[in-house]
C-alpha atoms as a PDB file:
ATOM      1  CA  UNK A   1     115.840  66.025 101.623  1.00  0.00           C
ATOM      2  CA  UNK A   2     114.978  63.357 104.387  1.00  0.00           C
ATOM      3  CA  UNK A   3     112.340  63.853 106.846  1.00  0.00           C
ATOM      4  CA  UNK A   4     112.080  61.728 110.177  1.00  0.00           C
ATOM      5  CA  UNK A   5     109.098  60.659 111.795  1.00  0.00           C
ATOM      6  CA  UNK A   6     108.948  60.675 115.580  1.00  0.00           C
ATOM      7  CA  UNK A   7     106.230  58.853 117.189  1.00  0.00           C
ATOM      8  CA  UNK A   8     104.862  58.328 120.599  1.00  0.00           C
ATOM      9  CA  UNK A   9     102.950  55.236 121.130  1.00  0.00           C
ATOM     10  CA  UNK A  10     101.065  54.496 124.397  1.00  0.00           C
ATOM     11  CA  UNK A  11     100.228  50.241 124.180  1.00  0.00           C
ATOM     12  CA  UNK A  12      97.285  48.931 125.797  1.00  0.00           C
ATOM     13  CA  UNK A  13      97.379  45.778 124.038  1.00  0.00           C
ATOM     14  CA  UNK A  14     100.215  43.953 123.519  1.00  0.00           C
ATOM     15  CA  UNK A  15      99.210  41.090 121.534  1.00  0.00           C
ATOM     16  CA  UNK A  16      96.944  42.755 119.012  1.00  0.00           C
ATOM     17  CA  UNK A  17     100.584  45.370 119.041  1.00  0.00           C
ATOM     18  CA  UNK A  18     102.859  42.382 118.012  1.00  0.00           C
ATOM     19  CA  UNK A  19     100.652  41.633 115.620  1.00  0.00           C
ATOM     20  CA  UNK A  20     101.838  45.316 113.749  1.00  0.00           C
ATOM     21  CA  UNK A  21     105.202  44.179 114.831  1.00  0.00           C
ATOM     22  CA  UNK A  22     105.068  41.189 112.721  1.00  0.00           C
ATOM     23  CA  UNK A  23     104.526  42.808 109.572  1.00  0.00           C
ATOM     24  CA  UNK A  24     105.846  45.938 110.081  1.00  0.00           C
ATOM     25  CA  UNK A  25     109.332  45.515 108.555  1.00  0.00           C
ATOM     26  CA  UNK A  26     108.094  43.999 105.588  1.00  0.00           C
ATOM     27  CA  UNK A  27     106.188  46.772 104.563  1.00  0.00           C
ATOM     28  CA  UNK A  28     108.446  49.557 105.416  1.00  0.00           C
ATOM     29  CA  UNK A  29     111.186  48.375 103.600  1.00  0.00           C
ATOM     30  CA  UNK A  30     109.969  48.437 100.444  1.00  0.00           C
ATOM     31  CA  UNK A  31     108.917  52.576 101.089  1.00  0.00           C
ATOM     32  CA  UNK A  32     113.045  52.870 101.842  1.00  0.00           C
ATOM     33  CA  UNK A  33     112.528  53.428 105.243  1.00  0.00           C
ATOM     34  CA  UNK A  34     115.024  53.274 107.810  1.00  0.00           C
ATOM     35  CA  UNK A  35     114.179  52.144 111.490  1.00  0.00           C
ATOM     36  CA  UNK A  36     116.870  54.698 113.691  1.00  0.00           C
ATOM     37  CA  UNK A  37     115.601  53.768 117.167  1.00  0.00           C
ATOM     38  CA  UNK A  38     113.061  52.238 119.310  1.00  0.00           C
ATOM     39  CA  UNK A  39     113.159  53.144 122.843  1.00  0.00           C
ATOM     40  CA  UNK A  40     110.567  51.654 125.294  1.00  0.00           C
ATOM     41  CA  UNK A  41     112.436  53.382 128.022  1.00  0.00           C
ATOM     42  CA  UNK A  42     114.069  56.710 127.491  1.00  0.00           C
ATOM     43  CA  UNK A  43     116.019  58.895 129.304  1.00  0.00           C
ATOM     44  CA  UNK A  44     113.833  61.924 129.561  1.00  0.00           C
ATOM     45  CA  UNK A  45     115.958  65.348 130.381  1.00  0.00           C
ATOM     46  CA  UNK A  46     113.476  67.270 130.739  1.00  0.00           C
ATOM     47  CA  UNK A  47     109.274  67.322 130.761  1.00  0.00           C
ATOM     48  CA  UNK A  48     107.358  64.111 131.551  1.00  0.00           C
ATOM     49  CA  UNK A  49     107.120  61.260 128.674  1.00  0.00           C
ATOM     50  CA  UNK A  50     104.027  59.601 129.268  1.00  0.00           C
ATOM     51  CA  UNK A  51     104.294  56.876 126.633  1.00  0.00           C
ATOM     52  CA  UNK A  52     105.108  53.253 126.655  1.00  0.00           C
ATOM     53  CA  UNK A  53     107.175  53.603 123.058  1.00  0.00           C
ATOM     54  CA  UNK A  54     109.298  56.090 121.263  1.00  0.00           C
ATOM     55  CA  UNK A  55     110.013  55.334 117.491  1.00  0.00           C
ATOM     56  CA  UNK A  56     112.289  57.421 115.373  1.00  0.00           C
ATOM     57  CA  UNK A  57     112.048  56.731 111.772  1.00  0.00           C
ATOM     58  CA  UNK A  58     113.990  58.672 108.271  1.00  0.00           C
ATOM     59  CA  UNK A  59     112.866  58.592 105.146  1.00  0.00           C
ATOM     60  CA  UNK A  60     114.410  59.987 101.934  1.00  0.00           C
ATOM     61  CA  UNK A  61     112.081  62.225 101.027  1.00  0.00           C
ATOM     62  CA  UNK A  62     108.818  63.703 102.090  1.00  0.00           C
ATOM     63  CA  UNK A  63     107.077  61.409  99.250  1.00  0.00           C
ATOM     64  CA  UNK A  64     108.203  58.370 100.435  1.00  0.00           C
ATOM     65  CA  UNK A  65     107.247  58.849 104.070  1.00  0.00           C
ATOM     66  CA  UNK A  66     103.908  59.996 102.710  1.00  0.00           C
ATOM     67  CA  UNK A  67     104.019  56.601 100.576  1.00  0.00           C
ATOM     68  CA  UNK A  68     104.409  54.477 102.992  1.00  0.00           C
ATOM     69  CA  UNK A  69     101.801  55.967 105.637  1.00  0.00           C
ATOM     70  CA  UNK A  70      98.790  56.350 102.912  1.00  0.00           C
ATOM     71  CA  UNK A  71      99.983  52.971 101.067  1.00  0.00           C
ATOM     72  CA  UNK A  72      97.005  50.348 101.041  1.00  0.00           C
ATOM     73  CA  UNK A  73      99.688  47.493 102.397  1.00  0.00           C
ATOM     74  CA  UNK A  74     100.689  49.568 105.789  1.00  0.00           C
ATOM     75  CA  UNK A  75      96.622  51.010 106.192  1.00  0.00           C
ATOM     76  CA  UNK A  76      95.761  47.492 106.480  1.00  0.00           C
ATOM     77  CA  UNK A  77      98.849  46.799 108.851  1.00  0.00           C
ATOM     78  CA  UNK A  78      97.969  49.990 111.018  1.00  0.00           C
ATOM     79  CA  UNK A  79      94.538  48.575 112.137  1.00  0.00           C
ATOM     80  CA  UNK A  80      96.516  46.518 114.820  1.00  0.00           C
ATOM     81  CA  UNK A  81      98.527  49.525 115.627  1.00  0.00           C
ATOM     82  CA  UNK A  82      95.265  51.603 115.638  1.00  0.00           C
ATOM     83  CA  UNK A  83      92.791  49.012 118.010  1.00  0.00           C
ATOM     84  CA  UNK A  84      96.018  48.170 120.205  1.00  0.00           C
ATOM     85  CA  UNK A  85      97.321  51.941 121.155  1.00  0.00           C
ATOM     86  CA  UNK A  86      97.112  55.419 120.605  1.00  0.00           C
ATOM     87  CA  UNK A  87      99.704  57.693 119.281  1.00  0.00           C
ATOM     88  CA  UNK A  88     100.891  61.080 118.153  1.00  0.00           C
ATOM     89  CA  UNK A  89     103.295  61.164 115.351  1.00  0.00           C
ATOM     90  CA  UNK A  90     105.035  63.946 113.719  1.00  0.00           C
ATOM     91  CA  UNK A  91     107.365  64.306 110.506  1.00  0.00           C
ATOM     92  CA  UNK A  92     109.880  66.625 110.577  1.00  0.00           C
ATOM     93  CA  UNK A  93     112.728  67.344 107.722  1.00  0.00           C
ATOM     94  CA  UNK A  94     116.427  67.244 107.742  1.00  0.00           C
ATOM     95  CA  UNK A  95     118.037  70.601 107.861  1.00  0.00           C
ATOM     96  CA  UNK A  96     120.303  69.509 105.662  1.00  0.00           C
END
């Protein structure tokens, strides 16, 4: 069953960012990952968004996501992510 992961990225540095940028594809490839949207500017409908990035991501299946995040190749990648913003991200599953 495939699970998407939303996340909400506030960037405070955006060259130590790119640098996650520049490898990010590379690595989440190879966990069959599939990039659905990146919106630096949504529409909000309701509520405030108070983040400078919205990333929508599906996987497969829980394991994969799960591979991907805890895989040695994309915790070495994340340090950038880590020292350059802060973020909340949440996986949710496919209903059906």
């Amino acid at each position: 069953m495939a699970v998407y992961l939303i996340a909400q990225i506030t960037i405070h540095d955006r060259a130590e960012y790119s640098r996650y940028e520049a490898g990010f594809m590379p690595v989440f490839e190879k966990y069959k990952g599939r990039l659905l949207a990146v919106e630096e500017d949504p529409e909000v409908l309701e509520g405030a968004w108070n983040c400078s990035r919205t990333v929508l991501i599906e996987f497969p299946t829980r394991e994969d996501a799960l591979g991907w995040a805890g895989s040695a190749e994309y915790q070495e990648l994340a340090r950038h992510r880590w020292a350059a913003s802060t973020a909340n991200v949440a996986m949710i599953r496919s209903r059906s």
